[in-house]
PDB file of N, CA and C in Angstrom:
ATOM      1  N   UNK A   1      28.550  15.496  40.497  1.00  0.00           N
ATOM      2  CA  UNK A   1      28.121  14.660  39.403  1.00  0.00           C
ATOM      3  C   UNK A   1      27.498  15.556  38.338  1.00  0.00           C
ATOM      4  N   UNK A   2      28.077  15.298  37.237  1.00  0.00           N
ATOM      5  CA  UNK A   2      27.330  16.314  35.922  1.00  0.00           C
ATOM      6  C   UNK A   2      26.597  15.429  35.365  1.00  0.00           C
ATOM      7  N   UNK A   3      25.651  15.913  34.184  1.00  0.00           N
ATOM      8  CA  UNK A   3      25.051  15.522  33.198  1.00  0.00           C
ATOM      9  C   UNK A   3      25.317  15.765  32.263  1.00  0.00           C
ATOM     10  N   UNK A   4      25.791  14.850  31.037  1.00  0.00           N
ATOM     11  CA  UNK A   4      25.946  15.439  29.937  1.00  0.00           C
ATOM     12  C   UNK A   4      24.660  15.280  29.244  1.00  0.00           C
ATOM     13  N   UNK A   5      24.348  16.623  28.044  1.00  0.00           N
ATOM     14  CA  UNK A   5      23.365  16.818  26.786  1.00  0.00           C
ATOM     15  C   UNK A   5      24.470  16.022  25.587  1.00  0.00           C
ATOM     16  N   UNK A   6      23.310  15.629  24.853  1.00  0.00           N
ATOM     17  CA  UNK A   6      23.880  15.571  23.605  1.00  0.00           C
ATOM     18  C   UNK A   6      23.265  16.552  22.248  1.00  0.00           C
ATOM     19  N   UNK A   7      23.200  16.733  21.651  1.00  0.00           N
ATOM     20  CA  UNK A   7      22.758  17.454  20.647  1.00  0.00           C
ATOM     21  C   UNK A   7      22.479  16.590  20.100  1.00  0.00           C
ATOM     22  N   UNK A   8      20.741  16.742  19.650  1.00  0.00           N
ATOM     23  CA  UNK A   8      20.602  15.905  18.506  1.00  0.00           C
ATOM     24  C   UNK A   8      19.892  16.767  17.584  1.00  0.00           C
ATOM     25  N   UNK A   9      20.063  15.959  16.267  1.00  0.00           N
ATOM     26  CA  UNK A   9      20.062  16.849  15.223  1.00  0.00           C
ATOM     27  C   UNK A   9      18.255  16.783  14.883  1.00  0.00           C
ATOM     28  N   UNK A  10      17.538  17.651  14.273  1.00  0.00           N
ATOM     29  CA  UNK A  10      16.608  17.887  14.571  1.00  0.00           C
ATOM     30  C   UNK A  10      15.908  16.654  13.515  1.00  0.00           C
ATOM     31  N   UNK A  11      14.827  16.096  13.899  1.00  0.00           N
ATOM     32  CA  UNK A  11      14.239  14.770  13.205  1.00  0.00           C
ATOM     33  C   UNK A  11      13.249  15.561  12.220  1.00  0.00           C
ATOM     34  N   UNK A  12      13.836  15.086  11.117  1.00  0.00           N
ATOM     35  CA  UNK A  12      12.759  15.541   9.785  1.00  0.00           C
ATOM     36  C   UNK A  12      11.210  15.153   9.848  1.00  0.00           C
ATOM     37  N   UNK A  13      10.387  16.215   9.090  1.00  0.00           N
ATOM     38  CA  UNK A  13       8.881  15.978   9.698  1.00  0.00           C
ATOM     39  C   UNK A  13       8.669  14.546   8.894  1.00  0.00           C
ATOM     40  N   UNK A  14       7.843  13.271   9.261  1.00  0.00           N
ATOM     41  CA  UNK A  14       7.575  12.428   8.610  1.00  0.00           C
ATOM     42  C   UNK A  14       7.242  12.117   6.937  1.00  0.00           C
ATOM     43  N   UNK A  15       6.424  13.297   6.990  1.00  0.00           N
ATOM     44  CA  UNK A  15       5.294  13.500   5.881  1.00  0.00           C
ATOM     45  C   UNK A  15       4.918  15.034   6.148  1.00  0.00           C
ATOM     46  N   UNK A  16       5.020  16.059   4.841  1.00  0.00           N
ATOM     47  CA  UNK A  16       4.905  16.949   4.886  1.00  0.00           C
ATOM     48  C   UNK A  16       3.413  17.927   4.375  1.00  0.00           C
ATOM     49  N   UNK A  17       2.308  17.740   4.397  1.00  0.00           N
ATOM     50  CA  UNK A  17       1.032  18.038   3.833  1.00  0.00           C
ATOM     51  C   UNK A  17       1.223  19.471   3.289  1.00  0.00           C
ATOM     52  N   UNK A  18       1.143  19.949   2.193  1.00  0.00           N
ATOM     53  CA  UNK A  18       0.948  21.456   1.870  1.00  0.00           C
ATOM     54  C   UNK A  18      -0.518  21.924   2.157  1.00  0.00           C
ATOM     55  N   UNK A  19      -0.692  23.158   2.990  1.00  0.00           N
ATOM     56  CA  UNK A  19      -1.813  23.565   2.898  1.00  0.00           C
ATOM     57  C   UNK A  19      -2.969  23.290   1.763  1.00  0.00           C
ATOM     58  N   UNK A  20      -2.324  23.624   0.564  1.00  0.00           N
ATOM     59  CA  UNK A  20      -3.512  23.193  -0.995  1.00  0.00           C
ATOM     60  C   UNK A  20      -3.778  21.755  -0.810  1.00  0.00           C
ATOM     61  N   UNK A  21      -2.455  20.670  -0.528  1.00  0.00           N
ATOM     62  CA  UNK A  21      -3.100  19.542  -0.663  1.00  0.00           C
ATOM     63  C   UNK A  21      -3.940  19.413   0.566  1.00  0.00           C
ATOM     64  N   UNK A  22      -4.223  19.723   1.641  1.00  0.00           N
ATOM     65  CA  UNK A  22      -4.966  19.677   3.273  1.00  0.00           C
ATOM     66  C   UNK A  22      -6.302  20.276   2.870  1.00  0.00           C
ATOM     67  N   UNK A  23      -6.522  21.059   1.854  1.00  0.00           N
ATOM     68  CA  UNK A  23      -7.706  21.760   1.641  1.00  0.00           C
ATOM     69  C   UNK A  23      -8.803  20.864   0.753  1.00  0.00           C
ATOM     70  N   UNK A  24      -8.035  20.012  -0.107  1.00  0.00           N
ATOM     71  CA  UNK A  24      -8.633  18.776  -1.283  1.00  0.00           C
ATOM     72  C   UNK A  24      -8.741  18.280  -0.091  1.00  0.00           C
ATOM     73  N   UNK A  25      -7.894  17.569   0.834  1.00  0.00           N
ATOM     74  CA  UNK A  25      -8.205  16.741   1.269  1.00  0.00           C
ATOM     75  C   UNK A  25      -9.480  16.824   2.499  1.00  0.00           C
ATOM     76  N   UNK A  26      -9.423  17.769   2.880  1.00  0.00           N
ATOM     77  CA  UNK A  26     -11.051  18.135   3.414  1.00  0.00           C
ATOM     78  C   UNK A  26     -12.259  18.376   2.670  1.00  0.00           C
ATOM     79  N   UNK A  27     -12.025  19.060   1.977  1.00  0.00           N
ATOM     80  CA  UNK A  27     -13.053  18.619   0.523  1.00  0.00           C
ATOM     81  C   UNK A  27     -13.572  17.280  -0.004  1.00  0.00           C
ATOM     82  N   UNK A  28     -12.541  16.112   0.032  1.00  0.00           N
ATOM     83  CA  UNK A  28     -12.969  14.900   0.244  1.00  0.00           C
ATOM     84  C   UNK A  28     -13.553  14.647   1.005  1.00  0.00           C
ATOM     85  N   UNK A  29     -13.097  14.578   2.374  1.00  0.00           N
ATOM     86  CA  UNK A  29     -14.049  14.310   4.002  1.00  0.00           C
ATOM     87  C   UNK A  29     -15.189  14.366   3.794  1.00  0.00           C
ATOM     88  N   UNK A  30     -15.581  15.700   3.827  1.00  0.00           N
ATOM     89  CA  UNK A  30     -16.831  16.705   3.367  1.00  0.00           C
ATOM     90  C   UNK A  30     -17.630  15.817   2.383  1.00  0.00           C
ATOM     91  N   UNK A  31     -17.184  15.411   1.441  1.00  0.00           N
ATOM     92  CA  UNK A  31     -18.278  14.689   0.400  1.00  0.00           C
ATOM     93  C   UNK A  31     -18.257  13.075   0.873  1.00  0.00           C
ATOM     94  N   UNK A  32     -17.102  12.463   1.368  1.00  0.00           N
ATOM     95  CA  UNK A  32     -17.699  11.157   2.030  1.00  0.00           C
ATOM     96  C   UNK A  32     -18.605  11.398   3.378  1.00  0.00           C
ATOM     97  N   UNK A  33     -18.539  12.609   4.230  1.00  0.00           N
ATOM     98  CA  UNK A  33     -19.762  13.039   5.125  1.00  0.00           C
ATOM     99  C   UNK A  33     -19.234  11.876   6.494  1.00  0.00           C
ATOM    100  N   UNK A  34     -17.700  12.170   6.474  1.00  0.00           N
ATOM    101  CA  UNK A  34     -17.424  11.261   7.704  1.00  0.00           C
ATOM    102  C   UNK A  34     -16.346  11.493   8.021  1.00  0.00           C
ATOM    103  N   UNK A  35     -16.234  12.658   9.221  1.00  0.00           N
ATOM    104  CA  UNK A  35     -15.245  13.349   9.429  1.00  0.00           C
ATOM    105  C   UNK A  35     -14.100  12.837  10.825  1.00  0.00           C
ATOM    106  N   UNK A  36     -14.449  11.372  10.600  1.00  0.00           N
ATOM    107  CA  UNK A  36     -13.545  10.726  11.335  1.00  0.00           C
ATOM    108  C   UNK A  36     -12.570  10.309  10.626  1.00  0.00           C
ATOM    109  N   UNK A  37     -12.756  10.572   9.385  1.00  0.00           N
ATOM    110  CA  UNK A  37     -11.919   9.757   7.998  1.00  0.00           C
ATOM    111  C   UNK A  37     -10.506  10.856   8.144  1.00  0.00           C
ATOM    112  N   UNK A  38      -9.172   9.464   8.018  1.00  0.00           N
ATOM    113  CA  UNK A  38      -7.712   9.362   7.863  1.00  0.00           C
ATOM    114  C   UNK A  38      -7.380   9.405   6.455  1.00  0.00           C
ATOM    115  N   UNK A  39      -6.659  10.348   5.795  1.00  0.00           N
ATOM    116  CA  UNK A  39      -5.515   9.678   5.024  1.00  0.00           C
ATOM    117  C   UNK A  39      -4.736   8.875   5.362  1.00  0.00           C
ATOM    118  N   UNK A  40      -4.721   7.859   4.803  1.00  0.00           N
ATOM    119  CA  UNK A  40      -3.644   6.987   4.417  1.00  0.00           C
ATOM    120  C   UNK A  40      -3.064   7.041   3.849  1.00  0.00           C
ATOM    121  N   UNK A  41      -1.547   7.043   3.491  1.00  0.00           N
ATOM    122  CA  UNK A  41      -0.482   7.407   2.220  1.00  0.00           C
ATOM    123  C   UNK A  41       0.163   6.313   2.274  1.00  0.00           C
ATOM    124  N   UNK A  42       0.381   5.308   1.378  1.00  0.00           N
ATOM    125  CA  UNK A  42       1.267   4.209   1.191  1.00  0.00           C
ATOM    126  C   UNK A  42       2.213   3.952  -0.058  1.00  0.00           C
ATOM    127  N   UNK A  43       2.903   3.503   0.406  1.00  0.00           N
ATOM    128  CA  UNK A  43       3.636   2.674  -1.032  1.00  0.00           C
ATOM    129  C   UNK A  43       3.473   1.139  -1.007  1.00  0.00           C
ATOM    130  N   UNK A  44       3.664   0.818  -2.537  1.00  0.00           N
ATOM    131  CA  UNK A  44       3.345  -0.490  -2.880  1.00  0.00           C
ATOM    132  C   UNK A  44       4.333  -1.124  -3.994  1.00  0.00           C
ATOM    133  N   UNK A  45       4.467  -2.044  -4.016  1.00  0.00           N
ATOM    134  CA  UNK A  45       5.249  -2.258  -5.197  1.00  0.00           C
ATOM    135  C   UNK A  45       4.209  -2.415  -6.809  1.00  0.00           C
ATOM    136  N   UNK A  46       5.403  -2.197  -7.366  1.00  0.00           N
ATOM    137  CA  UNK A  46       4.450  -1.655  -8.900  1.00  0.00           C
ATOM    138  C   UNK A  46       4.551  -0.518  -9.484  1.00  0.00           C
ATOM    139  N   UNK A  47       3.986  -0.491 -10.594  1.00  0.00           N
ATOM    140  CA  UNK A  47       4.430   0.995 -11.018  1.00  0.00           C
ATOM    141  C   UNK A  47       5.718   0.551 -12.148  1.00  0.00           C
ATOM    142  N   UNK A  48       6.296   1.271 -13.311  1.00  0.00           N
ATOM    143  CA  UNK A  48       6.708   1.481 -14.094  1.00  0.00           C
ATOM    144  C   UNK A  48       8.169   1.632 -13.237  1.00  0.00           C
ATOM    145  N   UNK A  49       8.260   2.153 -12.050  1.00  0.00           N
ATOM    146  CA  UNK A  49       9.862   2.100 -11.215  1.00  0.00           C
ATOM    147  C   UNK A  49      10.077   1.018 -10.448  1.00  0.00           C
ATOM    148  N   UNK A  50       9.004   0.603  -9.639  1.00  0.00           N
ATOM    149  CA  UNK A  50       9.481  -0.811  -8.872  1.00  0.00           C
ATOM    150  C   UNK A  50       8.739  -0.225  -7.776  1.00  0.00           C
ATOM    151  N   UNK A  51       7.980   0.974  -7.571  1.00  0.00           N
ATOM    152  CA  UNK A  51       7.637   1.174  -6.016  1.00  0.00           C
ATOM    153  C   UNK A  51       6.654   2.207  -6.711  1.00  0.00           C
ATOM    154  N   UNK A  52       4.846   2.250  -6.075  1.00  0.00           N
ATOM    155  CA  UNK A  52       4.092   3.398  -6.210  1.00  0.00           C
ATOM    156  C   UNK A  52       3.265   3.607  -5.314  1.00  0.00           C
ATOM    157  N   UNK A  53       2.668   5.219  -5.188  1.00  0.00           N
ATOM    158  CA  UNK A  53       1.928   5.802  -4.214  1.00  0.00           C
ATOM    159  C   UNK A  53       0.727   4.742  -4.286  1.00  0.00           C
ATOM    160  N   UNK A  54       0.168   5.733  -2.872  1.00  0.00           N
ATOM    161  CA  UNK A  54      -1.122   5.029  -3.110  1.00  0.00           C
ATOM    162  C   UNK A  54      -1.776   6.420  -1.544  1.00  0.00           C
ATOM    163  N   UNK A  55      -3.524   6.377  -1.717  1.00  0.00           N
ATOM    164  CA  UNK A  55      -4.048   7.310  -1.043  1.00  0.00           C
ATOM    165  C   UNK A  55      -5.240   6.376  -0.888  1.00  0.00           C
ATOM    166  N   UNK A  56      -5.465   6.429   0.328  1.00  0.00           N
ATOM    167  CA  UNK A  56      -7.114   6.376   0.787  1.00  0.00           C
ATOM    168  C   UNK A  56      -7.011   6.439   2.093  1.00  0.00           C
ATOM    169  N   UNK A  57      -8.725   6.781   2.643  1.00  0.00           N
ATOM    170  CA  UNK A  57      -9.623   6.613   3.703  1.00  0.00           C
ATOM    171  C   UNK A  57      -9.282   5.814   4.830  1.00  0.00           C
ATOM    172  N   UNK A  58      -8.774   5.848   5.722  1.00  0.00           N
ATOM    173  CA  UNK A  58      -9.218   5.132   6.913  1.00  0.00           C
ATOM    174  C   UNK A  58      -9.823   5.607   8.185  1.00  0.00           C
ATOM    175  N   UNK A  59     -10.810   4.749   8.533  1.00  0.00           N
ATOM    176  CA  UNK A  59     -11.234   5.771  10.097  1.00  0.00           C
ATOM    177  C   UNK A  59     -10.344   5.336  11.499  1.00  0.00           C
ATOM    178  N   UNK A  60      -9.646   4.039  11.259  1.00  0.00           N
ATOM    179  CA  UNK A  60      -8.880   3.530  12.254  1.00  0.00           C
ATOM    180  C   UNK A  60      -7.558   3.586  11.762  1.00  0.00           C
ATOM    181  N   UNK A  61      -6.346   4.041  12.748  1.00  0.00           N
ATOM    182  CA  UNK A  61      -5.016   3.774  12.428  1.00  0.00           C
ATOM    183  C   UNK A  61      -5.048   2.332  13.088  1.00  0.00           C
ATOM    184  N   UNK A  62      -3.681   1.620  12.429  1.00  0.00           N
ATOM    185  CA  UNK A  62      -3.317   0.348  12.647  1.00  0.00           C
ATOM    186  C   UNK A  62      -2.064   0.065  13.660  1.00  0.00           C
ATOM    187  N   UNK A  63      -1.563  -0.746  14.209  1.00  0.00           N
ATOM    188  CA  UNK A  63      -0.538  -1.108  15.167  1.00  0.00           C
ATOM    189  C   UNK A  63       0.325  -0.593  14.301  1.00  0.00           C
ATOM    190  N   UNK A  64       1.404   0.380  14.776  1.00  0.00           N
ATOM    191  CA  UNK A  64       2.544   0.706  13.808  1.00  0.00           C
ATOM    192  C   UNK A  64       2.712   2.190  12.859  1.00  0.00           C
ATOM    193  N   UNK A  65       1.476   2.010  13.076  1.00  0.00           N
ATOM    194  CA  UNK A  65       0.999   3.802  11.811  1.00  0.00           C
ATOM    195  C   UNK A  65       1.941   5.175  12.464  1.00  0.00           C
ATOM    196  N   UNK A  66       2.167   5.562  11.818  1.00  0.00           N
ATOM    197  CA  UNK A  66       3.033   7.116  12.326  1.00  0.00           C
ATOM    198  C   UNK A  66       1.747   7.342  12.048  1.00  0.00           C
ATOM    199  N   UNK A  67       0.970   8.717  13.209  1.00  0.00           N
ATOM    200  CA  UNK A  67       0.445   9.725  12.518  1.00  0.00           C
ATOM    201  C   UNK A  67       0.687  10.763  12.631  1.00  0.00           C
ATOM    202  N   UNK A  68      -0.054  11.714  11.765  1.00  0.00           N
ATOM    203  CA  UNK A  68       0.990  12.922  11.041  1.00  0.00           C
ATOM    204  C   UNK A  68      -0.436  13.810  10.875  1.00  0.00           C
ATOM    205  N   UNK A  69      -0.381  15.402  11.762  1.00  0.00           N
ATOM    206  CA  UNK A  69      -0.943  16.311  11.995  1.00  0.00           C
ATOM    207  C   UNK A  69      -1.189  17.212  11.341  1.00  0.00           C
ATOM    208  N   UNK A  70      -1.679  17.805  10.160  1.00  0.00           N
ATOM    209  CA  UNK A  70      -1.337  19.314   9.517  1.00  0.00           C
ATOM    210  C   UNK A  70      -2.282  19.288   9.059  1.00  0.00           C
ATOM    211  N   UNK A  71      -2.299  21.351   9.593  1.00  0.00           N
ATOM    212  CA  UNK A  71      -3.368  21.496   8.452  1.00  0.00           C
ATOM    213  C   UNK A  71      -4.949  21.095   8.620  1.00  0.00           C
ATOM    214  N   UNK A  72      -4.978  20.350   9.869  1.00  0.00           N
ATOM    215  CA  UNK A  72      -6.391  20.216   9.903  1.00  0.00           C
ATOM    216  C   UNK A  72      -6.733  18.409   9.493  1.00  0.00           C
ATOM    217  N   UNK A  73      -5.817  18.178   8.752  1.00  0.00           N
ATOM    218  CA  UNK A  73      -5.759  16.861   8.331  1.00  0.00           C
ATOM    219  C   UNK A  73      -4.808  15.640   9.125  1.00  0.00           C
ATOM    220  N   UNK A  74      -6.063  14.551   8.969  1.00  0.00           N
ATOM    221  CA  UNK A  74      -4.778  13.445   9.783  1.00  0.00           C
ATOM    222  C   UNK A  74      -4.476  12.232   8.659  1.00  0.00           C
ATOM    223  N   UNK A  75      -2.956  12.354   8.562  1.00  0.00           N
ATOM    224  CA  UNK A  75      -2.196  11.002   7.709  1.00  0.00           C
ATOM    225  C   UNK A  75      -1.661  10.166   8.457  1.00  0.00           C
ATOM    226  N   UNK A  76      -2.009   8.775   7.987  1.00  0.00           N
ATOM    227  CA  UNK A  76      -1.750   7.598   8.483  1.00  0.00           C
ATOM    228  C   UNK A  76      -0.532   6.747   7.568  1.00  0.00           C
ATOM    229  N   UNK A  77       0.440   6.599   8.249  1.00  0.00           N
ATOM    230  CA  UNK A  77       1.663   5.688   7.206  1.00  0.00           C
ATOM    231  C   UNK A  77       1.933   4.663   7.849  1.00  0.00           C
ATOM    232  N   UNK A  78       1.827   3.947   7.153  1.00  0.00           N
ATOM    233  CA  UNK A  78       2.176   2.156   7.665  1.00  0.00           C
ATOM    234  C   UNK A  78       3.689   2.121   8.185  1.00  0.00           C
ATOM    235  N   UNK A  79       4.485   1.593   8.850  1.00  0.00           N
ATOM    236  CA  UNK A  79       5.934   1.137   8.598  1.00  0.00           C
ATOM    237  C   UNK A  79       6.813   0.575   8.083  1.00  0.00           C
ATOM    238  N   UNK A  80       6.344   0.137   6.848  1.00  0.00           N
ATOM    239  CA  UNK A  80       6.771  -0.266   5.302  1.00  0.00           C
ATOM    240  C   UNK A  80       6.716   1.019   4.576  1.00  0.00           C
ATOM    241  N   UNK A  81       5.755   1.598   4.415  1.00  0.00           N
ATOM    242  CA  UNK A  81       6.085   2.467   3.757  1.00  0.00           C
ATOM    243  C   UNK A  81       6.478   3.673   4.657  1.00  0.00           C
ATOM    244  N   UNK A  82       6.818   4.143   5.749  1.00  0.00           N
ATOM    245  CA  UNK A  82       7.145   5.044   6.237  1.00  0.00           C
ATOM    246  C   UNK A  82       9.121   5.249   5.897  1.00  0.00           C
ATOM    247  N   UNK A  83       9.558   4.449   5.768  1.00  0.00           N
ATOM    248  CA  UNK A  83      10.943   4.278   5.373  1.00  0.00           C
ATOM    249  C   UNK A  83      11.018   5.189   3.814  1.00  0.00           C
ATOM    250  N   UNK A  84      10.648   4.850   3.514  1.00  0.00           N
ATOM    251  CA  UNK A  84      10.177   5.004   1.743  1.00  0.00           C
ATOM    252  C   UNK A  84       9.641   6.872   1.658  1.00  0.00           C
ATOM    253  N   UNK A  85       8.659   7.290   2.718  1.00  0.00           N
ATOM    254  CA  UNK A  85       8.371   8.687   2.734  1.00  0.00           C
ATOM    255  C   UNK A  85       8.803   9.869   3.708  1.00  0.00           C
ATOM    256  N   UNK A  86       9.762   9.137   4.423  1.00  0.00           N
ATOM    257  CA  UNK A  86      10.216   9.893   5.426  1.00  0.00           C
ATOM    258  C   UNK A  86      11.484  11.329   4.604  1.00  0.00           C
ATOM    259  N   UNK A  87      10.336  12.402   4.903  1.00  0.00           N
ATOM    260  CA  UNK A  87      10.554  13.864   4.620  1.00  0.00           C
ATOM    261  C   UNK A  87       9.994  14.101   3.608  1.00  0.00           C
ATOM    262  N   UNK A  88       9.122  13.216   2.535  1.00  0.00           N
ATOM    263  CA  UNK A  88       8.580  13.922   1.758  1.00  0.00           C
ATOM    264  C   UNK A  88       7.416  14.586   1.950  1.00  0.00           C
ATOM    265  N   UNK A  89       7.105  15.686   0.519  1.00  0.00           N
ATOM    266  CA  UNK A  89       5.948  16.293   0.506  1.00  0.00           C
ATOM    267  C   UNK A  89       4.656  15.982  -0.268  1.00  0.00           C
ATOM    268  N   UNK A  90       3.229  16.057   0.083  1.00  0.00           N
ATOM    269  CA  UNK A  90       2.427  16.075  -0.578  1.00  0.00           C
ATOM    270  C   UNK A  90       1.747  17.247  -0.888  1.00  0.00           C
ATOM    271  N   UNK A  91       1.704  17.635  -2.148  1.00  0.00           N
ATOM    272  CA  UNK A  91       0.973  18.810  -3.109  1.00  0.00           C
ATOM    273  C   UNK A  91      -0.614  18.125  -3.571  1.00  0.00           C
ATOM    274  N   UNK A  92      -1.217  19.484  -3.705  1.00  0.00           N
ATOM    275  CA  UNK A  92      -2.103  18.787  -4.809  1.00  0.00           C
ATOM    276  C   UNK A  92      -1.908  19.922  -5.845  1.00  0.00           C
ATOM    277  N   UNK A  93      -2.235  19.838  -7.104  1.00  0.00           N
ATOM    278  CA  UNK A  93      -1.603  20.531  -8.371  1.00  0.00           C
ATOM    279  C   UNK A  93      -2.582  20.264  -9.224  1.00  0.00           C
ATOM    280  N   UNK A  94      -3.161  21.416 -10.048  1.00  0.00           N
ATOM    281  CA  UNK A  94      -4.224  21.141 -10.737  1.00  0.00           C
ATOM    282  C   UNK A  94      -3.776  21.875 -12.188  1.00  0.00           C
ATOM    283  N   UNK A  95      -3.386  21.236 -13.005  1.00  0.00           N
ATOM    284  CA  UNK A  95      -2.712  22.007 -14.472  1.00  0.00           C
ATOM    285  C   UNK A  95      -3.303  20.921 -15.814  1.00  0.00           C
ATOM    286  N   UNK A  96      -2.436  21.296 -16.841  1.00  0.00           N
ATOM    287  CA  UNK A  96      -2.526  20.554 -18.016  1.00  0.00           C
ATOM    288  C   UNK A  96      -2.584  18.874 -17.762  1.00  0.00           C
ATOM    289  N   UNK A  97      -2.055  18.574 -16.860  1.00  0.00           N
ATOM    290  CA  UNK A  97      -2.208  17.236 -16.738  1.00  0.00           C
ATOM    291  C   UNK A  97      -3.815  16.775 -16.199  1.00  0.00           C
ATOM    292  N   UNK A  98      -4.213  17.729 -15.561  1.00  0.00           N
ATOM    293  CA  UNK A  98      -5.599  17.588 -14.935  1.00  0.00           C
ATOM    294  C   UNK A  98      -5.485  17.927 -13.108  1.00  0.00           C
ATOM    295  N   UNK A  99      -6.379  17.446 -12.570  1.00  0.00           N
ATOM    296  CA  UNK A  99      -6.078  17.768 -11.020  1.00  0.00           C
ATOM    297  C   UNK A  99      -5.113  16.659 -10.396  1.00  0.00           C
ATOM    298  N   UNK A 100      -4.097  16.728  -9.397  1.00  0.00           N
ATOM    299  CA  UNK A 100      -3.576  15.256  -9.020  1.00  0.00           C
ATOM    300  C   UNK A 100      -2.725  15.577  -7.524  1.00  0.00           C
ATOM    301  N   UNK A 101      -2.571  14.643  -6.605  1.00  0.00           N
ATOM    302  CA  UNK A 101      -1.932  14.807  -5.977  1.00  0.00           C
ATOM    303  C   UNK A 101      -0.037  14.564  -6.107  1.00  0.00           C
ATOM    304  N   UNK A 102       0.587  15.873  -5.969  1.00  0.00           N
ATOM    305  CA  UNK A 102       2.103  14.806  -6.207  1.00  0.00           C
ATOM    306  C   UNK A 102       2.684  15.012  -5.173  1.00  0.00           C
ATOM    307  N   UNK A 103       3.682  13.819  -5.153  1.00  0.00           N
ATOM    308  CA  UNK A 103       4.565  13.325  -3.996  1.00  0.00           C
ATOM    309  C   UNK A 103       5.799  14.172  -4.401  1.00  0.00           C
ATOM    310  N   UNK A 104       7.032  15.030  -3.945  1.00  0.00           N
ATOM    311  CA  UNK A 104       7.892  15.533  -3.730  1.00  0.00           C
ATOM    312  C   UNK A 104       8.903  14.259  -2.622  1.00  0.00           C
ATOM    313  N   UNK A 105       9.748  13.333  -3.098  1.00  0.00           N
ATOM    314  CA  UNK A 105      10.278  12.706  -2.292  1.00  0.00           C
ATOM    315  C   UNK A 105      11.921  12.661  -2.405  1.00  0.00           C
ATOM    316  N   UNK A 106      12.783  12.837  -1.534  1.00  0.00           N
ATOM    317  CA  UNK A 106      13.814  12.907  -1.330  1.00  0.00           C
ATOM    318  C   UNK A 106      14.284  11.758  -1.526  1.00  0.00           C
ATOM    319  N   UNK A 107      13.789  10.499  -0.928  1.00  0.00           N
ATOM    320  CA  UNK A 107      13.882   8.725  -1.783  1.00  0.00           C
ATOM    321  C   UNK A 107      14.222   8.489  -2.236  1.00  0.00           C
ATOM    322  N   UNK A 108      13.357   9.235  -3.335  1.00  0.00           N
ATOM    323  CA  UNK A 108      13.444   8.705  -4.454  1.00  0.00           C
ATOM    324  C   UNK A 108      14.449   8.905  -5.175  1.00  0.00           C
ATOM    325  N   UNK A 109      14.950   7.542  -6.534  1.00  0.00           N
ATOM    326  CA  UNK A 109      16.436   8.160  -6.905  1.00  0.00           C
ATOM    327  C   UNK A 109      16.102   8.121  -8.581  1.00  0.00           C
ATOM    328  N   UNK A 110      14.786   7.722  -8.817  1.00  0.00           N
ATOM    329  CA  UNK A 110      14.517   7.976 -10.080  1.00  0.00           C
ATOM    330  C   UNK A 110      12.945   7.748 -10.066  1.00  0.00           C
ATOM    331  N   UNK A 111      12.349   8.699 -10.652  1.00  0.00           N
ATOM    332  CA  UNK A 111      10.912   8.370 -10.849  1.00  0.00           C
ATOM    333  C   UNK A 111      10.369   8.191 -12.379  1.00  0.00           C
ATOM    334  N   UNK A 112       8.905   8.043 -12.372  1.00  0.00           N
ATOM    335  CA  UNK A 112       8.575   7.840 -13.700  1.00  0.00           C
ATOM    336  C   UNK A 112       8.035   9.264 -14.226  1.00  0.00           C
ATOM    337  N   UNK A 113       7.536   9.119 -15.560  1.00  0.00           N
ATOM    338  CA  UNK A 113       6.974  10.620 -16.287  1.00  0.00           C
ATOM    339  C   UNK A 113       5.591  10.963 -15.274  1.00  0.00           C
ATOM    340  N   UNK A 114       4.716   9.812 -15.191  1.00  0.00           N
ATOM    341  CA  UNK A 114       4.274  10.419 -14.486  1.00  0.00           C
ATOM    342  C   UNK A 114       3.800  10.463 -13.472  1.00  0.00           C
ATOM    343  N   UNK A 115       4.784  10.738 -12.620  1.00  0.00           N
ATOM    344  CA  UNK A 115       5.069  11.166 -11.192  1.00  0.00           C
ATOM    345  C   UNK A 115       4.255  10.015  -9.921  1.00  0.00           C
ATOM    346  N   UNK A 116       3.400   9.003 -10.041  1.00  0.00           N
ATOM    347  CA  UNK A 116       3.140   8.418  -9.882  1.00  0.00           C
ATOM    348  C   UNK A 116       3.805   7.036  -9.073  1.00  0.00           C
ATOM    349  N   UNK A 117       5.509   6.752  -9.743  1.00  0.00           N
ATOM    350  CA  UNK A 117       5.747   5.444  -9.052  1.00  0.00           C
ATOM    351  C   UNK A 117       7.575   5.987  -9.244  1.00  0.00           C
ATOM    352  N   UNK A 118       8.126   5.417  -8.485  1.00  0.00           N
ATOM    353  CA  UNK A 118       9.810   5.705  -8.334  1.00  0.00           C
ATOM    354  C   UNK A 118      10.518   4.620  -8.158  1.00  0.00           C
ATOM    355  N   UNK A 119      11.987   5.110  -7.722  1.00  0.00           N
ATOM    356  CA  UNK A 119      12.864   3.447  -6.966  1.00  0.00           C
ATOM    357  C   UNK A 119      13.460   4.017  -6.549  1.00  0.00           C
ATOM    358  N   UNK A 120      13.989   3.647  -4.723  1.00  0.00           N
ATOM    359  CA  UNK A 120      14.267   4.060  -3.707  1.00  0.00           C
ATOM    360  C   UNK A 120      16.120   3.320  -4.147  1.00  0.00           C
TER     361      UNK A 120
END
């Protein structure tokens, strides 16, 4: 009796944190002084495309949450929006526009100027 393998093709990381953005985002922690605190990364509808980010705090994940390891940092994605961010990246970027976090998303099939909201 054999076993067959299958090859499977390797599963893209959920959500991708860049070191710079993992470093803001402990910097936040640090000044809310509660280092049980989650990113949360969501999408919502709205926005100038039909779909936009969204970031905050949680100390509890919810029934359903992917979470997502890097860097020192923990992100929490709902399963509504996990469809929507699956393989993208988060930067944080500090230039002429001012300081901001941006989303890098593969999703997306058109976004707005500024960088803020898209349509899948």
């Amino acid at each position: 009796m054999s076993t067959m393998t299958q090859e499977v093709e390797e599963i893209p990381a959920a959500l991708t944190l860049t070191e710079n953005a993992a470093n803001k985002v402990k910097g936040l922690i640090e000044e809310e002084g509660n280092q049980d605190l989650k990113l949360r990364v969501f999408v919502s509808g709205g926005g100038c495309s039909g779909f936009q980010y969204g970031f905050t705090f949680d100390e509890n994940g919810q029934e359903g949450d992917t979470e997502v390891n890097q860097h020192g940092v923990t992100l929490l994605i709902d399963p509504m929006s996990y469809q929507y961010l699956a393989g993208a990246e988060i930067d944080f970027s500090e230039g002429l526009e001012g300081a901001q976090f941006v989303i890098k998303n593969p999703n997306a099939t058109t976004t707005c100027g500024c960088g803020s909201s898209f349509s899948a």
